[in-house]
Protein backbone atom coordinates (compact mmCIF):
# COMPACT_ATOMS: atom_id res chain seq x y z
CA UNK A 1 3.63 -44.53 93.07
CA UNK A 2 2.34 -41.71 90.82
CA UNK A 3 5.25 -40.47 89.67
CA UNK A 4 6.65 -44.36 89.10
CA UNK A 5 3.35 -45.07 86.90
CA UNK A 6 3.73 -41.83 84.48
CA UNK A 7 7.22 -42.62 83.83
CA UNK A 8 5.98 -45.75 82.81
CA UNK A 9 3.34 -44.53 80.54
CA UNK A 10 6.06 -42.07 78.94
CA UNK A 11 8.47 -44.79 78.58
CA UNK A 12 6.14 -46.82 76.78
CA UNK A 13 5.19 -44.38 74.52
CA UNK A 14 8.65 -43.73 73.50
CA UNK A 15 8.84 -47.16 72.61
CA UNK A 16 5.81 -47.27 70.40
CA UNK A 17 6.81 -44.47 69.05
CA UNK A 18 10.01 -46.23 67.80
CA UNK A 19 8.21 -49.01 67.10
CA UNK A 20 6.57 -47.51 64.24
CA UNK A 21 8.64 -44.98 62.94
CA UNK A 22 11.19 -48.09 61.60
CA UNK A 23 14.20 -48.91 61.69
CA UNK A 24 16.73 -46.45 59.43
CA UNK A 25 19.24 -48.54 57.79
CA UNK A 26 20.59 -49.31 54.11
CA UNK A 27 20.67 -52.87 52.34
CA UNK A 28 22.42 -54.17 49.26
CA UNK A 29 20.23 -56.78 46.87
CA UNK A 30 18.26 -57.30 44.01
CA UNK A 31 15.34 -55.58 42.90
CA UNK A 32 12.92 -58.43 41.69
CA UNK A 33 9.24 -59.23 40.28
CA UNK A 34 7.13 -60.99 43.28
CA UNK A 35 6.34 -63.83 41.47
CA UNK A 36 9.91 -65.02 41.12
CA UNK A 37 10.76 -62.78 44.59
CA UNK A 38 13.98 -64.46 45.38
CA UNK A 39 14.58 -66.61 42.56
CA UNK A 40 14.81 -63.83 40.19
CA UNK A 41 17.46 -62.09 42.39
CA UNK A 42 20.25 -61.93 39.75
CA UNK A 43 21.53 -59.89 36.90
CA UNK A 44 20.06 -62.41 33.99
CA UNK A 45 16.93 -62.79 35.21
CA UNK A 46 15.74 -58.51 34.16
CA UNK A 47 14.41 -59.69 31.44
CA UNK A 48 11.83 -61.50 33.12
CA UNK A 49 11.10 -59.40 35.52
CA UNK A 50 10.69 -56.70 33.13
CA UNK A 51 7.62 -58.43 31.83
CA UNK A 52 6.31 -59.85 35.07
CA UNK A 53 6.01 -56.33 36.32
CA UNK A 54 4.66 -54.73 33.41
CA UNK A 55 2.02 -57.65 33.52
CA UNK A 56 0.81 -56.58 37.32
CA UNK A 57 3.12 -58.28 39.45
CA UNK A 58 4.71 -55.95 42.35
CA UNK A 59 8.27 -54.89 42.69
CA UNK A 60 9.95 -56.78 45.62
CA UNK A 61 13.36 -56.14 47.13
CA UNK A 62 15.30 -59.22 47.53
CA UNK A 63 18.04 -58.79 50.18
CA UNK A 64 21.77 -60.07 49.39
CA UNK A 65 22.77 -61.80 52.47
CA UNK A 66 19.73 -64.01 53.37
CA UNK A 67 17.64 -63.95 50.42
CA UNK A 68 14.95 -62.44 52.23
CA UNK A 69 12.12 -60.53 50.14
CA UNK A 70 10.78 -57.13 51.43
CA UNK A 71 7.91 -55.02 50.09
CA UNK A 72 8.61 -51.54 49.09
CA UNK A 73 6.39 -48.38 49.88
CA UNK A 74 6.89 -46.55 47.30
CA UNK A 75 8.16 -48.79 44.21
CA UNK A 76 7.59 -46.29 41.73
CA UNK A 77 10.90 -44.72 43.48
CA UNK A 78 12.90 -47.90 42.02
CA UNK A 79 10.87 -49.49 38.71
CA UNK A 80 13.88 -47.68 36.66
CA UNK A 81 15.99 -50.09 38.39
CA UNK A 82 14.42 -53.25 37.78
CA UNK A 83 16.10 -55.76 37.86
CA UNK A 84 19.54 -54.54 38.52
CA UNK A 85 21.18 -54.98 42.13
CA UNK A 86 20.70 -51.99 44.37
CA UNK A 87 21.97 -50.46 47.49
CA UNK A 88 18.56 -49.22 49.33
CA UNK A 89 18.43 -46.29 51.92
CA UNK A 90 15.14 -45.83 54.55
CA UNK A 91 13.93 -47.17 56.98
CA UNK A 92 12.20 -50.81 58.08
CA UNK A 93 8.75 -51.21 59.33
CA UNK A 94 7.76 -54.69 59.63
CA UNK A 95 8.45 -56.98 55.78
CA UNK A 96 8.61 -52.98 53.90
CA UNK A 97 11.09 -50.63 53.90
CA UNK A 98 10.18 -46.88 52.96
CA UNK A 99 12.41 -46.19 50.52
CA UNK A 100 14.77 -42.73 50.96
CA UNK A 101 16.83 -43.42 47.89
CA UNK A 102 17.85 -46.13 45.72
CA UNK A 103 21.08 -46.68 43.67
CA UNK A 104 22.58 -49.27 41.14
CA UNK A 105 25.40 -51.05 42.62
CA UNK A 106 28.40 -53.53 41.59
CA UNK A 107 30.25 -53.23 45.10
């Protein structure tokens, strides 16, 4: 029963371990002002953006697929690539990703 319990205990500390260390991936979108988050998720709207940042809002990450809109840890990593659609590598924690690196992308 002992040894059943601590193998428990280890394997759920493994998990929450895991759990917040993220999820490592890489994701192709739009880097966007929050104010217009997913709306602003195109090429025309940097511009717009541009200002919207420099006026306080934050810098979002709008993925391609699903339109969904992620906070970034560390968006002085990316502000030189405002606007502009972006292949993001890191890792996932929750609605923010911990950005490794960041590239412009037309693929």
């Amino acid at each position: 029963m002992r040894k059943s319990l601590t193998l428990l205990w280890v394997c759920l500390f493994a998990v929450s371990l895991n759990t917040f260390a993220g999820t490592k991936g890489e994701w192709v979108g739009w880097l966007s002002d929050a104010k217009c988050a997913a709306n602003g998720a195109k090429e025309s709207h940097k511009g717009c953006a541009l200002k919207c940042v420099e006026a306080g809002q934050a810098i979002v990450f709008v993925k391609e697929d699903d339109k969904k809109v992620y906070l970034l840890d560390s968006p002085e990593k990316v502000k030189s690539l405002l606007g502009d659609r972006v292949k993001l590598s890191g890792s996932l924690e929750g609605d923010t990703i911990k950005v490794d690196s960041a590239k412009k992308t037309n693929e």
